[in-house]
PDB file of N, CA and C in Angstrom:
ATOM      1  N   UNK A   1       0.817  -1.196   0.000  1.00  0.00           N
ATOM      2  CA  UNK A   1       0.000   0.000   0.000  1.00  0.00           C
ATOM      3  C   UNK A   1       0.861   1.259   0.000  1.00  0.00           C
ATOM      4  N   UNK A   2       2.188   1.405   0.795  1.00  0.00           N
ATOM      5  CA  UNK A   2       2.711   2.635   0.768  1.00  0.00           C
ATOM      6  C   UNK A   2       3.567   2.734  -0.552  1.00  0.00           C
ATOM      7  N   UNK A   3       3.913   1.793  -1.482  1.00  0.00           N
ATOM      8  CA  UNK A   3       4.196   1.531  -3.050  1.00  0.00           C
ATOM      9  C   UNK A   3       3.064   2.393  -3.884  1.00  0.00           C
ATOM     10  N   UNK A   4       1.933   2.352  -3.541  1.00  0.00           N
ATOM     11  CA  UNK A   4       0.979   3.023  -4.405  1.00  0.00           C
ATOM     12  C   UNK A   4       1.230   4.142  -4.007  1.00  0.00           C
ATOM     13  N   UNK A   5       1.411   4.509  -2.681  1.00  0.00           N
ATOM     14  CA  UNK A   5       1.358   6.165  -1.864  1.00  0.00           C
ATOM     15  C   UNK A   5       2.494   7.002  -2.431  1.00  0.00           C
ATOM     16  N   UNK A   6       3.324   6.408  -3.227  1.00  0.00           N
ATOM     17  CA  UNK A   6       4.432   7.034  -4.234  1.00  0.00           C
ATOM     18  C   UNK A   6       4.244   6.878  -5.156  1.00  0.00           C
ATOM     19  N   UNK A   7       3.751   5.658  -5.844  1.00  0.00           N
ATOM     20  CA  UNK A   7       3.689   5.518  -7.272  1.00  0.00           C
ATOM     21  C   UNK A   7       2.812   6.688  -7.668  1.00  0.00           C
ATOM     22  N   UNK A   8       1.523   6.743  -7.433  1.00  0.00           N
ATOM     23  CA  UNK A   8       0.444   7.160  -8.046  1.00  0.00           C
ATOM     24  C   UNK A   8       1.319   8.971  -8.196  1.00  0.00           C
ATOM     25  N   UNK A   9       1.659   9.731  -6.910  1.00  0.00           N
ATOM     26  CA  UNK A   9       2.172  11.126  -7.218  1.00  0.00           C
ATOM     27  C   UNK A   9       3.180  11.145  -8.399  1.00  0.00           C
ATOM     28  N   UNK A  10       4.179  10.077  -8.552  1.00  0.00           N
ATOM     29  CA  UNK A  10       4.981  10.598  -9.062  1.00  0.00           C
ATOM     30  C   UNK A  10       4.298  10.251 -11.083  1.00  0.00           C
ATOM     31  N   UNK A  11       3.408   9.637 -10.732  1.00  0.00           N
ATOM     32  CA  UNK A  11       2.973   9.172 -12.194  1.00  0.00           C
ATOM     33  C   UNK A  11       1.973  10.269 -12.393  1.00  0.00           C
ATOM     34  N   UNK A  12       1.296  10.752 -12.031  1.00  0.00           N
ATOM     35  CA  UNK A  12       0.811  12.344 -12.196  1.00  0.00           C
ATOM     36  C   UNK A  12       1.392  12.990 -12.512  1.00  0.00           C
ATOM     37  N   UNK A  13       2.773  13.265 -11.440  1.00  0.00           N
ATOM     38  CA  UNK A  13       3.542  14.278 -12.158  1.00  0.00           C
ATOM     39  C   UNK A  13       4.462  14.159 -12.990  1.00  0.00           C
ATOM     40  N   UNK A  14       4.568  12.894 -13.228  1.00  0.00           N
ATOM     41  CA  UNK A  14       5.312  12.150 -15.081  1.00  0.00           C
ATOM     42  C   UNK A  14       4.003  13.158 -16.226  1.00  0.00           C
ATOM     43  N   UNK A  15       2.954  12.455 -15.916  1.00  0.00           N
ATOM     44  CA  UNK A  15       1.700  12.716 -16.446  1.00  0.00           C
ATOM     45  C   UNK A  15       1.919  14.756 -17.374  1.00  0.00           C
ATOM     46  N   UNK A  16       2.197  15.267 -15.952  1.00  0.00           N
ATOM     47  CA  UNK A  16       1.899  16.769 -16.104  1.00  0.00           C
ATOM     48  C   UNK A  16       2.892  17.582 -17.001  1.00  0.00           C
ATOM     49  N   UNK A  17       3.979  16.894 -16.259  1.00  0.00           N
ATOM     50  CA  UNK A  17       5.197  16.740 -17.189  1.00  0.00           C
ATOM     51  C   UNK A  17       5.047  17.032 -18.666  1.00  0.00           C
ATOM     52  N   UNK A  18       4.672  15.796 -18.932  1.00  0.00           N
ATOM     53  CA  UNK A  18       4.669  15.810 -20.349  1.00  0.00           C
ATOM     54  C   UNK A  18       3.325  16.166 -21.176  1.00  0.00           C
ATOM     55  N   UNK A  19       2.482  16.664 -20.536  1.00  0.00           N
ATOM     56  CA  UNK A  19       1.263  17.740 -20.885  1.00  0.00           C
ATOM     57  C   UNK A  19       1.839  18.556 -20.982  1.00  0.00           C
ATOM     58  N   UNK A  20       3.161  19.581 -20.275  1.00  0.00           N
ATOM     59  CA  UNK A  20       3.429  20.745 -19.825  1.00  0.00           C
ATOM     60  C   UNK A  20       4.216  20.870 -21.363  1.00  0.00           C
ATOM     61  N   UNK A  21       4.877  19.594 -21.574  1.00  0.00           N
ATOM     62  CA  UNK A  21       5.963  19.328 -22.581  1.00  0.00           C
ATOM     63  C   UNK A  21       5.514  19.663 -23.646  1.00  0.00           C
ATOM     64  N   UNK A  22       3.991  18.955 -24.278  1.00  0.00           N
ATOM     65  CA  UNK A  22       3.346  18.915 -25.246  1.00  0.00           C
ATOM     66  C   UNK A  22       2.760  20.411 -25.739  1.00  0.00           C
ATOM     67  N   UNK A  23       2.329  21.664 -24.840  1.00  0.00           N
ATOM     68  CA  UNK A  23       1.801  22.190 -24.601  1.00  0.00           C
ATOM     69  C   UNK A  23       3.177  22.997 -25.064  1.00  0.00           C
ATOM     70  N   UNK A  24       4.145  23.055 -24.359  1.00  0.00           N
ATOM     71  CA  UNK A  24       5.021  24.045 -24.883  1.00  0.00           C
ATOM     72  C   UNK A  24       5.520  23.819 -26.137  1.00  0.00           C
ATOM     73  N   UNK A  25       5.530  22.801 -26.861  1.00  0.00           N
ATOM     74  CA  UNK A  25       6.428  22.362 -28.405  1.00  0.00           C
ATOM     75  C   UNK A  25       5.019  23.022 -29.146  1.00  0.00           C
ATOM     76  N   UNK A  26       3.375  22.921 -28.888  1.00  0.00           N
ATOM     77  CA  UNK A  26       2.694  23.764 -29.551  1.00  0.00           C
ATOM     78  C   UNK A  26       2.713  25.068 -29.791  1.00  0.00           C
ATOM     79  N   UNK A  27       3.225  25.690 -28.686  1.00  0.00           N
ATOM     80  CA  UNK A  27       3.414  27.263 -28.099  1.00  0.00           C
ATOM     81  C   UNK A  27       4.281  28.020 -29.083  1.00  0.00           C
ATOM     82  N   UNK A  28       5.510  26.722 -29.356  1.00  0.00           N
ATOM     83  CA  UNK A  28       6.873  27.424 -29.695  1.00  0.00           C
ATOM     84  C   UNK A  28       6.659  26.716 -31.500  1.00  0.00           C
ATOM     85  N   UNK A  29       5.779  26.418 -31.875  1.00  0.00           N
ATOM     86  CA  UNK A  29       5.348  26.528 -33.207  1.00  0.00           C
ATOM     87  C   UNK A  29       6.474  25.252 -33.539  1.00  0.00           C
ATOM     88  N   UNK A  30       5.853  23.691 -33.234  1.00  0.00           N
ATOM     89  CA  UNK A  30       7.307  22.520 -33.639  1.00  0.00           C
ATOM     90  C   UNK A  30       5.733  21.786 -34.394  1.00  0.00           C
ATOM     91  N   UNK A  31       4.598  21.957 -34.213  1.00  0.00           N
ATOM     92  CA  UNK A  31       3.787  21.209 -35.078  1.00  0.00           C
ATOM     93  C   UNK A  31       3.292  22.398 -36.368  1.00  0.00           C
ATOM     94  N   UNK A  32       3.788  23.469 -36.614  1.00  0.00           N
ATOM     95  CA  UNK A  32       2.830  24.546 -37.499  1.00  0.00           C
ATOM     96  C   UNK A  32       2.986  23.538 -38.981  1.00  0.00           C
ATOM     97  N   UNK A  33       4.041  23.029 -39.619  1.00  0.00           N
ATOM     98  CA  UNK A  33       4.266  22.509 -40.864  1.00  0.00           C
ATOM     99  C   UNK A  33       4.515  20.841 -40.971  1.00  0.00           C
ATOM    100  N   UNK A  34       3.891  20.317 -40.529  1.00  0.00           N
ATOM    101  CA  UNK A  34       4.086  18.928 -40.592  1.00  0.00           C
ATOM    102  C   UNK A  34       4.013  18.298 -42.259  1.00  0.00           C
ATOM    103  N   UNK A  35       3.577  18.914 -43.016  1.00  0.00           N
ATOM    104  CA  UNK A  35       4.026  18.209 -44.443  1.00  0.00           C
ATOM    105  C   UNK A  35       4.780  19.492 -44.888  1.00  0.00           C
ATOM    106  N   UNK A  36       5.300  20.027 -44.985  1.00  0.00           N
ATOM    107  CA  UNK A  36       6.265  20.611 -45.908  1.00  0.00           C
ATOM    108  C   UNK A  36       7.451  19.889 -46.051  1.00  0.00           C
ATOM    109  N   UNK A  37       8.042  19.582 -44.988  1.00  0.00           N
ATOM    110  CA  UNK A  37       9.299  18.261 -45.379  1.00  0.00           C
ATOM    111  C   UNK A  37       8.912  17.043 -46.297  1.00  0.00           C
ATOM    112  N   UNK A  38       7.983  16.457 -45.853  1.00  0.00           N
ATOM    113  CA  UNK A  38       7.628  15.469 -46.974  1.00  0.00           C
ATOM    114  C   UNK A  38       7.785  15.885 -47.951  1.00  0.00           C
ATOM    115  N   UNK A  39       6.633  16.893 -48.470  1.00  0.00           N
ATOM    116  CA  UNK A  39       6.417  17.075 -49.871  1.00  0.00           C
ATOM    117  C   UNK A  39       7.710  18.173 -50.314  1.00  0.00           C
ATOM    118  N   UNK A  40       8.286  18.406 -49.880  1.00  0.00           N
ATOM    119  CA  UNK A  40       9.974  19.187 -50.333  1.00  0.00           C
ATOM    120  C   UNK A  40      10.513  18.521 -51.156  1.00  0.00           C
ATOM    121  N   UNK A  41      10.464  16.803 -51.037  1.00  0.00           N
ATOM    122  CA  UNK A  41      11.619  16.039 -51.736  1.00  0.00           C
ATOM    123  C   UNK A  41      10.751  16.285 -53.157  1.00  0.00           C
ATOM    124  N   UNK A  42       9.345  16.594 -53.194  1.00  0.00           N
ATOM    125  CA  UNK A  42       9.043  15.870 -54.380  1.00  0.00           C
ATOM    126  C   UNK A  42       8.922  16.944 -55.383  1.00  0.00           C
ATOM    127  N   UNK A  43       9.216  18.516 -55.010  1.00  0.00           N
ATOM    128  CA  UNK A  43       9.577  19.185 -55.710  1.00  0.00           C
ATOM    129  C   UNK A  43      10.374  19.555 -56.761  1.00  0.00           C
ATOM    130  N   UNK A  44      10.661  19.840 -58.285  1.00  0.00           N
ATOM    131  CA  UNK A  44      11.582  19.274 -58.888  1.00  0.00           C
ATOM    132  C   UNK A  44      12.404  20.761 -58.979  1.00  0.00           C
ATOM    133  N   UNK A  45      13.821  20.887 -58.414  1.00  0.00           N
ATOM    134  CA  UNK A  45      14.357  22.031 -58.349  1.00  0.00           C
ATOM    135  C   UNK A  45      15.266  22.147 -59.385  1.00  0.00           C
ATOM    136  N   UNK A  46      14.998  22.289 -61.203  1.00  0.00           N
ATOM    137  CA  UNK A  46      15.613  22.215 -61.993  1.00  0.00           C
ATOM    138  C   UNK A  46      16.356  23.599 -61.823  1.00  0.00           C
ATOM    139  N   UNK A  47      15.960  24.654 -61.962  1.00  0.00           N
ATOM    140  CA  UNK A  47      16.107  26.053 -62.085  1.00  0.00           C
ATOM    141  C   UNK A  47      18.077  26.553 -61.210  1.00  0.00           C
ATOM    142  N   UNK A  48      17.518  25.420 -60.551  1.00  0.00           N
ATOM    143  CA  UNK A  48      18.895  26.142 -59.574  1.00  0.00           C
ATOM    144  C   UNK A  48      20.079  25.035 -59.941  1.00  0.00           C
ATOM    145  N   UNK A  49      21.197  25.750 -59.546  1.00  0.00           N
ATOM    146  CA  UNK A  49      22.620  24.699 -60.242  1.00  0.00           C
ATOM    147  C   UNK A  49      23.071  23.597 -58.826  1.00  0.00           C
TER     148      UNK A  49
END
């Protein structure tokens, strides 16, 4: 029982953690372009040497 009386806090705050994590990589603009890399390769860049 005192195994749960630690587990459970610290897995919340694993939990919050990585809400906090997720929340800031949105903030700081890391999801705005999710296909532009893909579709980059398939561009055909004759023009340039």
């Amino acid at each position: 029982m005192t195994g749960l009386a630690l587990l459970i806090p610290v897995a919340l705050g694993l939990g919050l953690l990585g809400l906090a994590g997720f929340f800031w990589s949105v903030k700081s603009g890391q999801f705005d372009d999710a296909d532009g890399a893909a579709l980059r390769i398939l561009i055909d860049d004759e023009d340039q040497p």
